[in-house]
PDB file of N, CA and C in Angstrom:
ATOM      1  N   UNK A   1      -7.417 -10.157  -7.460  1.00  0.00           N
ATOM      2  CA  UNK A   1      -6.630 -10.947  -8.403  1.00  0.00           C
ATOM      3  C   UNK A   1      -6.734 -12.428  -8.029  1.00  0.00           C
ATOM      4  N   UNK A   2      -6.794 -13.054  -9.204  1.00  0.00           N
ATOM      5  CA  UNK A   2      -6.815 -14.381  -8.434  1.00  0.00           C
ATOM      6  C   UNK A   2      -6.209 -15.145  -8.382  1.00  0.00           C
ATOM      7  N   UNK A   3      -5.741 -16.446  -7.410  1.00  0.00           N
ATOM      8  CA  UNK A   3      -4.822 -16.822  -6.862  1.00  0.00           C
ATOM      9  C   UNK A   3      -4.086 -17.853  -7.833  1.00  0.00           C
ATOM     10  N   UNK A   4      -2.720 -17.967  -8.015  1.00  0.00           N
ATOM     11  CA  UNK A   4      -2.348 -18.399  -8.642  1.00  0.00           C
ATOM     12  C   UNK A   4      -1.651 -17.471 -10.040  1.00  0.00           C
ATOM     13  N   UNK A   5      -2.195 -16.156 -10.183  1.00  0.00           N
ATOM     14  CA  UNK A   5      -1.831 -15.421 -11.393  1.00  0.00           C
ATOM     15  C   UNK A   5      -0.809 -15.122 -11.207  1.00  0.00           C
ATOM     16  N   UNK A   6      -0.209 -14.184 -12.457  1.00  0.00           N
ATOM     17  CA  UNK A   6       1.399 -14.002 -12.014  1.00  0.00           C
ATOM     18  C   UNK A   6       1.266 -11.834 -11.686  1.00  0.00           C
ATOM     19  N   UNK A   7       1.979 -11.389 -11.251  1.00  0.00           N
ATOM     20  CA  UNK A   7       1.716 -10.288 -11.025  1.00  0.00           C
ATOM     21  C   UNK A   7       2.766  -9.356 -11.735  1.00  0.00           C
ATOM     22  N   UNK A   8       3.055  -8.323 -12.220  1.00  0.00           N
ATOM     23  CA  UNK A   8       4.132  -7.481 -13.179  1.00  0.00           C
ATOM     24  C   UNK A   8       4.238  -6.605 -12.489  1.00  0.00           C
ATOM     25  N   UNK A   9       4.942  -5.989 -12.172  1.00  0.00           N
ATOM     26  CA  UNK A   9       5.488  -4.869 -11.781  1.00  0.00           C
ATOM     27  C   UNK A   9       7.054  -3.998 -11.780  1.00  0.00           C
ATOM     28  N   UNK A  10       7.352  -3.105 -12.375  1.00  0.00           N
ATOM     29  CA  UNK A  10       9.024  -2.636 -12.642  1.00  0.00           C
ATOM     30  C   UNK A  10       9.829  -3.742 -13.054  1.00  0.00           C
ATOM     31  N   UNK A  11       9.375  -4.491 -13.693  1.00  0.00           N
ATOM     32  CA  UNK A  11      10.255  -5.684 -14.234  1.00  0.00           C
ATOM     33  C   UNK A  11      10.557  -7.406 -13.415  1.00  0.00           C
ATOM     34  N   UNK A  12       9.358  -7.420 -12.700  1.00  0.00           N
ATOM     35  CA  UNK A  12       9.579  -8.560 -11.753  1.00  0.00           C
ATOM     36  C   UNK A  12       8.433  -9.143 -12.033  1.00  0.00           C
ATOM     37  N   UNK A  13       7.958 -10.322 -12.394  1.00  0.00           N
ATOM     38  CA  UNK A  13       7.106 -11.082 -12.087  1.00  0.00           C
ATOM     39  C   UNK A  13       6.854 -11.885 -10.920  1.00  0.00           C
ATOM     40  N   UNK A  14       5.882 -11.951 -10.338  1.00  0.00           N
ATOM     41  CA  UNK A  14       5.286 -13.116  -9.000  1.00  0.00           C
ATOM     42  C   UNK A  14       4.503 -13.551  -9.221  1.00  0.00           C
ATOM     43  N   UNK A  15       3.945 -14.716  -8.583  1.00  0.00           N
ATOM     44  CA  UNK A  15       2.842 -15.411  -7.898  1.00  0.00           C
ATOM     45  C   UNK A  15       2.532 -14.904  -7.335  1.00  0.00           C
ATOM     46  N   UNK A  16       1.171 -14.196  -7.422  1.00  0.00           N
ATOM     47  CA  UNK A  16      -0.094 -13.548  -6.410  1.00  0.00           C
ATOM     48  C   UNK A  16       0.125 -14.595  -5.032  1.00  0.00           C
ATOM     49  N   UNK A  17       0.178 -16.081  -5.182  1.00  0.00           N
ATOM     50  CA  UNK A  17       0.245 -16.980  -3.495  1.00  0.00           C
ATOM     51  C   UNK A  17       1.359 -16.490  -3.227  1.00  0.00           C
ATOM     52  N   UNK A  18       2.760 -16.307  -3.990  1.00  0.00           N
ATOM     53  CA  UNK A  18       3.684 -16.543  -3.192  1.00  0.00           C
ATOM     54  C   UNK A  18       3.903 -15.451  -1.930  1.00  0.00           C
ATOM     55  N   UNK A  19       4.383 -16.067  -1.098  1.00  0.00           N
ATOM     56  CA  UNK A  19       4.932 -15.272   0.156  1.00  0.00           C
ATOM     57  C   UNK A  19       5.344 -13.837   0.452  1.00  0.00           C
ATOM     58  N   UNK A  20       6.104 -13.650  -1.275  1.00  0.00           N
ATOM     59  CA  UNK A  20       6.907 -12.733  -1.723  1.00  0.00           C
ATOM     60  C   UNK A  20       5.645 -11.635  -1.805  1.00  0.00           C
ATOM     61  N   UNK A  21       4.757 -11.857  -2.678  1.00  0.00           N
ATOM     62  CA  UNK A  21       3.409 -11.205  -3.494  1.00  0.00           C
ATOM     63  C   UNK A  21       2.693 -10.862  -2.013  1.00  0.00           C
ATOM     64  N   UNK A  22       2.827 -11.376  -0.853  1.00  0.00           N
ATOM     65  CA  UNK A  22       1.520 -11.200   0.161  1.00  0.00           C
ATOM     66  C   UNK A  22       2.277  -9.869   1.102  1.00  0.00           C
ATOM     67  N   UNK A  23       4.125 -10.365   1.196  1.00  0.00           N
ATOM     68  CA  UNK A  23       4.772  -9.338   2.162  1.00  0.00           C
ATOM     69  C   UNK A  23       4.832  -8.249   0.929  1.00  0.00           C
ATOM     70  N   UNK A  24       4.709  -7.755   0.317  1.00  0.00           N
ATOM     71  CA  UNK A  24       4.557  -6.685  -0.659  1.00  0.00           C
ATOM     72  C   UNK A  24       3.464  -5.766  -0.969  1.00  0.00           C
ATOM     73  N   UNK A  25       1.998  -6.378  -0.523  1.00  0.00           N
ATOM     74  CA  UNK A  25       0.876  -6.414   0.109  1.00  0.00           C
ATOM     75  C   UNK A  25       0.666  -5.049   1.135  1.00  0.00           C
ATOM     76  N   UNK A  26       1.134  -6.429   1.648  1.00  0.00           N
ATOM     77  CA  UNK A  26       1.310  -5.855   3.423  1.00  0.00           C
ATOM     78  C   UNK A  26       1.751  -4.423   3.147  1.00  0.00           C
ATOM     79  N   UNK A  27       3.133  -4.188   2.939  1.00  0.00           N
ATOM     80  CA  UNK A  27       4.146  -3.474   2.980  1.00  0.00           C
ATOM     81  C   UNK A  27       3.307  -2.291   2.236  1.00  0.00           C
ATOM     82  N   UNK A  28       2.566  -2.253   1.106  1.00  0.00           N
ATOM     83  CA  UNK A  28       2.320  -1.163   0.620  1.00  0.00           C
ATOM     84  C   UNK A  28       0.995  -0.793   0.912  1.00  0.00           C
ATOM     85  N   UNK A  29       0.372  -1.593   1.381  1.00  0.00           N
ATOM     86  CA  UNK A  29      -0.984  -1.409   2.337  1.00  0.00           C
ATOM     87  C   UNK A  29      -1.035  -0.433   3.906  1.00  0.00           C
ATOM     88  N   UNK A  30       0.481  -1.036   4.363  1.00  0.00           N
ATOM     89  CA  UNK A  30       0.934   0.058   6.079  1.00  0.00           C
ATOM     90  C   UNK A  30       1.345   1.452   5.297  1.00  0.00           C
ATOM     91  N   UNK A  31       1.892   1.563   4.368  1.00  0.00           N
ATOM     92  CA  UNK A  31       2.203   2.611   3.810  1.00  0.00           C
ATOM     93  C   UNK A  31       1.182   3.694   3.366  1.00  0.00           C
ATOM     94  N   UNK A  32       0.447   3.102   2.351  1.00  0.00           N
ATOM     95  CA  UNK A  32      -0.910   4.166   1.881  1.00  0.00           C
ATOM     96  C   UNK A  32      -1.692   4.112   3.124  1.00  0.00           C
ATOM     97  N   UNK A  33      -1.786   3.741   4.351  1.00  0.00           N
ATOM     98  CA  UNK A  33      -2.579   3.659   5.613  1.00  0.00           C
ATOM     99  C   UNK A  33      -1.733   5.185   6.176  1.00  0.00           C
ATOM    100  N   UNK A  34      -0.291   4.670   6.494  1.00  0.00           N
ATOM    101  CA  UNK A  34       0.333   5.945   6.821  1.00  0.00           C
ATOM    102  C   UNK A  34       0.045   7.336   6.052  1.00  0.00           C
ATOM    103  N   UNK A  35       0.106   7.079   4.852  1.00  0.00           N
ATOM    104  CA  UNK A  35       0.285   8.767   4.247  1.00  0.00           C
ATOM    105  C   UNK A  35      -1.407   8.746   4.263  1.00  0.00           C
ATOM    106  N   UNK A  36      -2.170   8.142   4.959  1.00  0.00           N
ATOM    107  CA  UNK A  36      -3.423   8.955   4.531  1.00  0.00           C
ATOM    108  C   UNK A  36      -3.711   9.122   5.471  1.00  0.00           C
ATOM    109  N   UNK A  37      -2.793   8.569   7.250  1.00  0.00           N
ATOM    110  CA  UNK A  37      -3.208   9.068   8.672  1.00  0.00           C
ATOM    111  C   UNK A  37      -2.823  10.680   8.490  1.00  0.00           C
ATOM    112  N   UNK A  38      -0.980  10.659   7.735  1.00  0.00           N
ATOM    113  CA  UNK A  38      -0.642  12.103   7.873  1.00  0.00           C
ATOM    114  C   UNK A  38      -1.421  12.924   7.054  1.00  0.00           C
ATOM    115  N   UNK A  39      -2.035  12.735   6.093  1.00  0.00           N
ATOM    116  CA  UNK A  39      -2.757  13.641   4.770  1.00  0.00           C
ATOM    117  C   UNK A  39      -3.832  14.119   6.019  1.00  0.00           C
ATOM    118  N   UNK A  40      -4.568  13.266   6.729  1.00  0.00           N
ATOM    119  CA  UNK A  40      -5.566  13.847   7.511  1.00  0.00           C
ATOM    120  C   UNK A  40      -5.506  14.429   8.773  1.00  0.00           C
ATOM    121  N   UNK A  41      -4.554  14.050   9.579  1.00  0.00           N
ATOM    122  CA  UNK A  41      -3.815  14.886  10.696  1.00  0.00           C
ATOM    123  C   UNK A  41      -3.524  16.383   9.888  1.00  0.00           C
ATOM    124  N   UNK A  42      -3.098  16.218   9.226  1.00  0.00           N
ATOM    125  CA  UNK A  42      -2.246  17.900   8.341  1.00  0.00           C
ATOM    126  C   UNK A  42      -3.644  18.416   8.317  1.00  0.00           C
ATOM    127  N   UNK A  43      -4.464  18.104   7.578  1.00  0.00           N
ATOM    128  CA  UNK A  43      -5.912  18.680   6.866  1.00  0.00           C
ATOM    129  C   UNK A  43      -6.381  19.201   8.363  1.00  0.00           C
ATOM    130  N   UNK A  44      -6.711  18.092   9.310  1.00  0.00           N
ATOM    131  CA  UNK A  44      -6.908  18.887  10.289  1.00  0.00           C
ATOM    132  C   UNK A  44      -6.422  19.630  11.356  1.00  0.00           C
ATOM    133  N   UNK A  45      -5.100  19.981  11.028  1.00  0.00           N
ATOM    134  CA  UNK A  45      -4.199  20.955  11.953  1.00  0.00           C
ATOM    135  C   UNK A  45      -4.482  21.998  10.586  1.00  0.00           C
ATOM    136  N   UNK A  46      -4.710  22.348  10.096  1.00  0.00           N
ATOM    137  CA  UNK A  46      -4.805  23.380   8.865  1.00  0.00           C
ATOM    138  C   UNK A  46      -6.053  24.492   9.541  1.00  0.00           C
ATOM    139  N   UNK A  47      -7.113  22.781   9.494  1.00  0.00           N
ATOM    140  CA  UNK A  47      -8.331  23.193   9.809  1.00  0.00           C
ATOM    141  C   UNK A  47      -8.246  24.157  11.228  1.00  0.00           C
ATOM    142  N   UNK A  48      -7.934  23.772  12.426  1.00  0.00           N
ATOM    143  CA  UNK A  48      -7.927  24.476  13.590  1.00  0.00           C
ATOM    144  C   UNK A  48      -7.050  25.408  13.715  1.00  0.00           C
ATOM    145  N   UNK A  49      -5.983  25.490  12.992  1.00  0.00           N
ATOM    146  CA  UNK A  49      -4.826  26.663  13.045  1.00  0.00           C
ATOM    147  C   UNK A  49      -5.869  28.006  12.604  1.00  0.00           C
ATOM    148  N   UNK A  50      -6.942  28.090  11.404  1.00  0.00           N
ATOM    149  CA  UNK A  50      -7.683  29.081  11.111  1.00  0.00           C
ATOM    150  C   UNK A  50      -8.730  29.634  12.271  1.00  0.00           C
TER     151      UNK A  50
END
């Protein structure tokens, strides 16, 4: 996206620069990182339990 645009989401608009737009980022970036460490830990405790 490029910098300066405004961003929509559930009824909030941002600035892609602002501060707000980057910790929101972040925040949902550690998250889909997490559920896809546990999605693959599980897959492979599945795997070796057989």
């Amino acid at each position: 996206m490029p910098a300066g645009a405004s961003y929509r989401r559930g009824g909030t608009t941002m600035k892609t620069d602002s501060q707000e737009y980057k910790d929101l980022m972040e925040k949902w970036s550690e998250e889909a990182w997490e559920e896809e460490l546990e999605r693959d830990a599980s897959e492979y405790y599945e795997r070796e339990a057989k």
